[in-house]
C-alpha atoms as a PDB file:
ATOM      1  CA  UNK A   1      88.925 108.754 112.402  1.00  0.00           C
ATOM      2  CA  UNK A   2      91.785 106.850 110.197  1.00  0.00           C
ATOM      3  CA  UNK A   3      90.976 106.618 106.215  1.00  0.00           C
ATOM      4  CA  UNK A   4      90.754 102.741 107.027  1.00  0.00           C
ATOM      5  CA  UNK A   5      87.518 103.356 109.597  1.00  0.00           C
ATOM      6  CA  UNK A   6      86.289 105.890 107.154  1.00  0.00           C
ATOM      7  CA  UNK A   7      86.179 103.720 104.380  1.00  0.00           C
ATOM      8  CA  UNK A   8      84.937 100.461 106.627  1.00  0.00           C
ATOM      9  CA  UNK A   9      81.386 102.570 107.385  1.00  0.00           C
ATOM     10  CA  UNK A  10      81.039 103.260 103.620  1.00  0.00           C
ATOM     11  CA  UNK A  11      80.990  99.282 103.090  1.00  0.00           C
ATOM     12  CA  UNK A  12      77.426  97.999 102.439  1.00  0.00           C
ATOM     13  CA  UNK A  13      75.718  95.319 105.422  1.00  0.00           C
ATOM     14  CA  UNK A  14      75.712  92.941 102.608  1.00  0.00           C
ATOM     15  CA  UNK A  15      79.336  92.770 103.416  1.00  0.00           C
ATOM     16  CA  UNK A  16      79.673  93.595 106.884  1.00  0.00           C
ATOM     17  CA  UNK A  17      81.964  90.402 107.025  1.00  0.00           C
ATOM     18  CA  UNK A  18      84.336  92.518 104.800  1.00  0.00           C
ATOM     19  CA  UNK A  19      84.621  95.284 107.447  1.00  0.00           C
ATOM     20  CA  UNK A  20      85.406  92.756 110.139  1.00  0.00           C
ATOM     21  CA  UNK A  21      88.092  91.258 108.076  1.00  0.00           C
ATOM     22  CA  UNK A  22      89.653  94.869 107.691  1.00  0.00           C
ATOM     23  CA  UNK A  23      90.059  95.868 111.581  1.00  0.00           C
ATOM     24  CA  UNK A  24      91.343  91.726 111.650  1.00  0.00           C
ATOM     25  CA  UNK A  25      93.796  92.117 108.968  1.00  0.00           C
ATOM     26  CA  UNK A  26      95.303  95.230 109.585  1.00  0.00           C
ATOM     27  CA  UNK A  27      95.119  94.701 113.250  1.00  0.00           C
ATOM     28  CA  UNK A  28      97.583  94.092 115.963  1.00  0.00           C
ATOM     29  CA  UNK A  29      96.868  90.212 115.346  1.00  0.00           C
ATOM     30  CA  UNK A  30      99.173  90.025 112.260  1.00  0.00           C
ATOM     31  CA  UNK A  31     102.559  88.743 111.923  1.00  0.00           C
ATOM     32  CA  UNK A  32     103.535  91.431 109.531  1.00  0.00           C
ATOM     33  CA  UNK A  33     105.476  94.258 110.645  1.00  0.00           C
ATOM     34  CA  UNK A  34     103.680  97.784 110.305  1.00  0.00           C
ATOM     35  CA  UNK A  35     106.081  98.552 107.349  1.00  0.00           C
ATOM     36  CA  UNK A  36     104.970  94.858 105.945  1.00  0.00           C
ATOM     37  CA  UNK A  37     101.400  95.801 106.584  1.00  0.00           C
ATOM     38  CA  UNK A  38     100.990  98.937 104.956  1.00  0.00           C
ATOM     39  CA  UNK A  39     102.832  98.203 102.202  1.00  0.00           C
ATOM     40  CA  UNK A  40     100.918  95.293 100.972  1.00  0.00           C
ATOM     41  CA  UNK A  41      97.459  96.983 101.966  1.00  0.00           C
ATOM     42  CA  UNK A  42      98.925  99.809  99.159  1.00  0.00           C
ATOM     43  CA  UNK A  43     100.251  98.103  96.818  1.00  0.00           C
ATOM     44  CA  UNK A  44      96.978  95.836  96.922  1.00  0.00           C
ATOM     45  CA  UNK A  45      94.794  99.234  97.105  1.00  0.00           C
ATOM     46  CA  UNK A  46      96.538 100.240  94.156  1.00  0.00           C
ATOM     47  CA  UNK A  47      96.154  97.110  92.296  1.00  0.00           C
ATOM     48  CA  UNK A  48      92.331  97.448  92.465  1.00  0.00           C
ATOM     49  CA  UNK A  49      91.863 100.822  90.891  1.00  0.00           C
ATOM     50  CA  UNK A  50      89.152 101.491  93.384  1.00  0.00           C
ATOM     51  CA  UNK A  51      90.087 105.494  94.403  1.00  0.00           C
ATOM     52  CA  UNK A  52      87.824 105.314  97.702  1.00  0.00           C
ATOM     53  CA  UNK A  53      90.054 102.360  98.810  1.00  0.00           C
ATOM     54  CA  UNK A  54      93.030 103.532  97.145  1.00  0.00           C
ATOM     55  CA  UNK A  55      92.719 106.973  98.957  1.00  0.00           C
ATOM     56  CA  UNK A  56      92.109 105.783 102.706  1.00  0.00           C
ATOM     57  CA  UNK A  57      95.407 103.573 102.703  1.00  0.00           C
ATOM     58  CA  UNK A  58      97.302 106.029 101.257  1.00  0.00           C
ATOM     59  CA  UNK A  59      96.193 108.674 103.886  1.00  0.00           C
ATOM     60  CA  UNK A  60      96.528 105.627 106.911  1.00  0.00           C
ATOM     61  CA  UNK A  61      99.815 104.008 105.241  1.00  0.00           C
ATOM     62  CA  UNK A  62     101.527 107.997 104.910  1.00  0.00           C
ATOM     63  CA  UNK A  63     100.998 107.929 109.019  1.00  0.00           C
ATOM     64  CA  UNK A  64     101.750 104.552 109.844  1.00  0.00           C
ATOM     65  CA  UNK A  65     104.805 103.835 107.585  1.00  0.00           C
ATOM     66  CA  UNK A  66     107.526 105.485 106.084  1.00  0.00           C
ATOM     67  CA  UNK A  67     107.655 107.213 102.486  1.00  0.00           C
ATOM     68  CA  UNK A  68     110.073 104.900 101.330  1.00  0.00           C
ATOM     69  CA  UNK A  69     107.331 101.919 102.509  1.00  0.00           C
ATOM     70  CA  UNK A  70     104.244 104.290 100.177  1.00  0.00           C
ATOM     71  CA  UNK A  71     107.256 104.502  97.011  1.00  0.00           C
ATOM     72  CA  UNK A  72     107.945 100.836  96.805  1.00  0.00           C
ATOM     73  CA  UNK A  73     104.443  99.976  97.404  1.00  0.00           C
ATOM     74  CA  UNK A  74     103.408 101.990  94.487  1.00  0.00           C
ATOM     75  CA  UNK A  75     105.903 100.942  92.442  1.00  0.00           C
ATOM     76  CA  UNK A  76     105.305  97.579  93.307  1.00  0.00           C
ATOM     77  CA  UNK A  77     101.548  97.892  91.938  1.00  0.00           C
ATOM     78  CA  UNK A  78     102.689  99.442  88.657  1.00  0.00           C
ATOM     79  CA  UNK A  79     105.243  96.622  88.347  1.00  0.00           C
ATOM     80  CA  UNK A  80     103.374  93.606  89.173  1.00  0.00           C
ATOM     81  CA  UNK A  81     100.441  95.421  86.801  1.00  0.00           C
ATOM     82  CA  UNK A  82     103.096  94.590  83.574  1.00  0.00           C
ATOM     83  CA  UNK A  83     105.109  91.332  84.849  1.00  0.00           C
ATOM     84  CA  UNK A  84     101.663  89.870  86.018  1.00  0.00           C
ATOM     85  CA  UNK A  85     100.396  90.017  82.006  1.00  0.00           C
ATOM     86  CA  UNK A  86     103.335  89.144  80.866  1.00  0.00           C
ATOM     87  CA  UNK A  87     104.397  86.063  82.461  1.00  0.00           C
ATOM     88  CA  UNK A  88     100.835  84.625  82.823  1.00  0.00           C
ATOM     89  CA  UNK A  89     100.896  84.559  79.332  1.00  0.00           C
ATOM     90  CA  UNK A  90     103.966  82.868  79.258  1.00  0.00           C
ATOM     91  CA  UNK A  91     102.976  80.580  81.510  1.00  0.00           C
ATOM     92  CA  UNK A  92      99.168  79.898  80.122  1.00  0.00           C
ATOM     93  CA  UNK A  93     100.498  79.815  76.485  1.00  0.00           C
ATOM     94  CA  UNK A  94     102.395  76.500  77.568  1.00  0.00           C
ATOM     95  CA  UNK A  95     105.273  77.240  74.646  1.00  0.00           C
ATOM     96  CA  UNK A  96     108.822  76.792  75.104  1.00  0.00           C
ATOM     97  CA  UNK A  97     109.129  79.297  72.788  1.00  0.00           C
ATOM     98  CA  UNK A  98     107.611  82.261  74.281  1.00  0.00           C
ATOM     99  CA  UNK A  99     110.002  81.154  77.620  1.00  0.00           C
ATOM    100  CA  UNK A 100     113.286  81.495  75.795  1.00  0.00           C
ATOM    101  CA  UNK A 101     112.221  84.824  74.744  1.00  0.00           C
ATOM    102  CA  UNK A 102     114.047  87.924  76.531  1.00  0.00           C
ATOM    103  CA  UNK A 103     110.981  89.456  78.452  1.00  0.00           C
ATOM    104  CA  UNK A 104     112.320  93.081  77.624  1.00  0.00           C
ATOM    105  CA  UNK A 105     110.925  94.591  79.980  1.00  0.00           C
ATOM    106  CA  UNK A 106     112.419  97.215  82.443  1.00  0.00           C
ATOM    107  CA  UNK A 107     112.666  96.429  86.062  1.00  0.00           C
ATOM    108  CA  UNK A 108     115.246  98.260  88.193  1.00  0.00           C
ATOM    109  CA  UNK A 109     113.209  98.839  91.568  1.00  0.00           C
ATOM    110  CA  UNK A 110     112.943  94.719  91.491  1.00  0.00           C
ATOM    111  CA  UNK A 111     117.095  95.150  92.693  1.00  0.00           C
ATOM    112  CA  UNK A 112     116.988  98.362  94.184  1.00  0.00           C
ATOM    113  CA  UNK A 113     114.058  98.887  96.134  1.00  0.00           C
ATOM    114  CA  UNK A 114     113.503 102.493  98.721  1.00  0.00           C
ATOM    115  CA  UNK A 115     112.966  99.943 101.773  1.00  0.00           C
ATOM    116  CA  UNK A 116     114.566  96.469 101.157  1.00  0.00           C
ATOM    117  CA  UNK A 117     114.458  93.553  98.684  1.00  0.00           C
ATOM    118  CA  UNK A 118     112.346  91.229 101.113  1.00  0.00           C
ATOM    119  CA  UNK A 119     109.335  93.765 102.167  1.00  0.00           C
ATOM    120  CA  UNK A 120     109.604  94.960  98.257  1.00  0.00           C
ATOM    121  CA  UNK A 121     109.112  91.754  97.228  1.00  0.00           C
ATOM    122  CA  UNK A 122     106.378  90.846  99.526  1.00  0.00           C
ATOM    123  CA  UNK A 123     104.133  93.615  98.222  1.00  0.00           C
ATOM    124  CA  UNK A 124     105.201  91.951  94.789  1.00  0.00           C
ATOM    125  CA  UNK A 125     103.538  88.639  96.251  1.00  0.00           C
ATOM    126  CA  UNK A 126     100.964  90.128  97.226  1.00  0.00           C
ATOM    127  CA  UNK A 127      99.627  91.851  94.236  1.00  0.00           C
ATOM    128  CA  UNK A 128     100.812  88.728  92.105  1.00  0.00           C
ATOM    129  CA  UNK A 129      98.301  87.077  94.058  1.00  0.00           C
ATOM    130  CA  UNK A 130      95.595  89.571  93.185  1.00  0.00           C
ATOM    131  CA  UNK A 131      96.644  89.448  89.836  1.00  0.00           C
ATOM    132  CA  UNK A 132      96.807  85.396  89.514  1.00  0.00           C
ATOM    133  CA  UNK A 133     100.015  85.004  87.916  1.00  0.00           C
ATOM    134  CA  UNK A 134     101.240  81.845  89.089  1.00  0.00           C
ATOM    135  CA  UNK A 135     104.758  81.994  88.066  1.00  0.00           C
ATOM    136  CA  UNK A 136     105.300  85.141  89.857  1.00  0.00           C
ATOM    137  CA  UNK A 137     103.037  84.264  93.354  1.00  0.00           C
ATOM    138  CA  UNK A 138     105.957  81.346  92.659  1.00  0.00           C
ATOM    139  CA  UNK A 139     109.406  83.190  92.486  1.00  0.00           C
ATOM    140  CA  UNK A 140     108.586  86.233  94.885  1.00  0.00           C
ATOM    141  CA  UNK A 141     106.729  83.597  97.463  1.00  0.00           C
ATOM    142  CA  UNK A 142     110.508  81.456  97.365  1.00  0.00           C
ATOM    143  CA  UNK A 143     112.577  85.084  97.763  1.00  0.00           C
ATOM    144  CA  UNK A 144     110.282  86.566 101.248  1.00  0.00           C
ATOM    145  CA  UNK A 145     110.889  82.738 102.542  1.00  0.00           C
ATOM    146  CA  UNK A 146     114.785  82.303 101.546  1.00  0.00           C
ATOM    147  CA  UNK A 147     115.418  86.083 102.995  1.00  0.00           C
ATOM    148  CA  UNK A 148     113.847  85.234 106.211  1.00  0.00           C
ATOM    149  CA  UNK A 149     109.715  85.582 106.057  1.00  0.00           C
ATOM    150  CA  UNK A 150     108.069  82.836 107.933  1.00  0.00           C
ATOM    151  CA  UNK A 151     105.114  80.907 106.018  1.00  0.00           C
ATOM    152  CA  UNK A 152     102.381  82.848 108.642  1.00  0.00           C
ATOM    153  CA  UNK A 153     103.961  86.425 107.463  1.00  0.00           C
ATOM    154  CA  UNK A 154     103.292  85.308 103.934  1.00  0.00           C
ATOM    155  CA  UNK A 155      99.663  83.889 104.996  1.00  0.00           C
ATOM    156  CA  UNK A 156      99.343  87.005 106.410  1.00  0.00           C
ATOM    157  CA  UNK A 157      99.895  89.220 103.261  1.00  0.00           C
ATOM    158  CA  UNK A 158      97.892  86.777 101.423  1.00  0.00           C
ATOM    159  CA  UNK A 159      95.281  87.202 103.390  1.00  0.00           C
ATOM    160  CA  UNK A 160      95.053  91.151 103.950  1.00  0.00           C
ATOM    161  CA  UNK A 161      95.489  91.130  99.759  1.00  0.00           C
ATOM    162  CA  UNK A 162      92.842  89.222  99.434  1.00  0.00           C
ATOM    163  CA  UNK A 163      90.418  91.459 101.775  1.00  0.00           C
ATOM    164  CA  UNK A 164      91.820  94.454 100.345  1.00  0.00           C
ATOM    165  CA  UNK A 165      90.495  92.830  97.314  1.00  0.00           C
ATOM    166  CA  UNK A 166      87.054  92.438  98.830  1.00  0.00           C
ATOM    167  CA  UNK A 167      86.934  95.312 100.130  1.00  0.00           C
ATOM    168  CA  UNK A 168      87.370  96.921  96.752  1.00  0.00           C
ATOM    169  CA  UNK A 169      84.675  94.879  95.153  1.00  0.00           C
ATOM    170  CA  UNK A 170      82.663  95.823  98.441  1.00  0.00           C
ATOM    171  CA  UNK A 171      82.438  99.406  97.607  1.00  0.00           C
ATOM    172  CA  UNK A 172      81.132  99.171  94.445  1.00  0.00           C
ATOM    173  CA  UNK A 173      77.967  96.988  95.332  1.00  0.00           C
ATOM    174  CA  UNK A 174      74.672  98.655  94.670  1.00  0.00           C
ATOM    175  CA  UNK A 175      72.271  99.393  97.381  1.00  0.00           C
ATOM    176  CA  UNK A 176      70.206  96.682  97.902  1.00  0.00           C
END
């Protein structure tokens, strides 16, 4: 049994919707590649800070991906953890003078990613969206499209980020 089916049979009936939107999303269905696909169901895992989801698509990711795909998806969830509160202030604050300000802030792995700069910045989308940061859904969204994602591959992270996100939330429901 994969860490995926595992965790699907710990998710409440309340949300049984949730575990059919798990085999859909990370099924053969998608239009992401497998590295694509795990990558943005760990970086999104990651993102959530729930360790029973975390856990199963680390173990499932670790045997259906590479370790480079599991390093930049992990550092992709750290990233996207600073940038995301930092430029959705920036944005939300609505003052030119907080945008002419030098952000500061280190990020190497943006340019020199384990995989490549498309996938890398895919998982960046994808926890962005998590995350709500509108500027950066923005400028990773226009990178994955100029190097060559189609719109569906992007609908397609969106979508498996935002059932990872579910999924997170489902866990933690009480027993009814």
């Amino acid at each position: 049994m994969t860490g995926i089916e595992r965790l699907r049979d710990a998710i409440p009936d309340v949300a049984r919707d949730i575990r059919l939107n798990l085999e859909a999303v990370l099924g053969a269905g998608s239009s992401l590649g497998p590295a694509q696909k795990w990558g943005v169901a760990l970086a999104c895992a990651a993102s959530t800070r729930q360790p029973a989801l975390i856990e199963a698509v680390l173990e499932d990711a670790k045997r259906e991906s590479t370790p480079e795909v599991v390093d930049d998806a992990l550092a992709a969830a750290a990233l996207m953890a600073m940038n995301n509160v930092y430029y959705r202030f920036r944005h939300m604050v609505g003052k030119p003078s907080y945008t002419d300000k030098p952000a500061r802030l280190r990020m190497n792995r943006l340019g020199k990613p384990a995989t490549n700069k498309v996938d890398f910045e895919l998982f960046c989308l994808a926890v962005s969206a998590l995350n709500g940061c509108e500027l950066c859904i923005q400028s990773h969204e226009k990178v994955v499209v100029d190097g060559g994602l189609t719109e569906d591959q992007v609908n397609d992270a969106i979508r498996l980020a935002a059932t990872i996100q579910a999924a997170a939330i489902s866990l933690e429901l009480p027993k009814p």
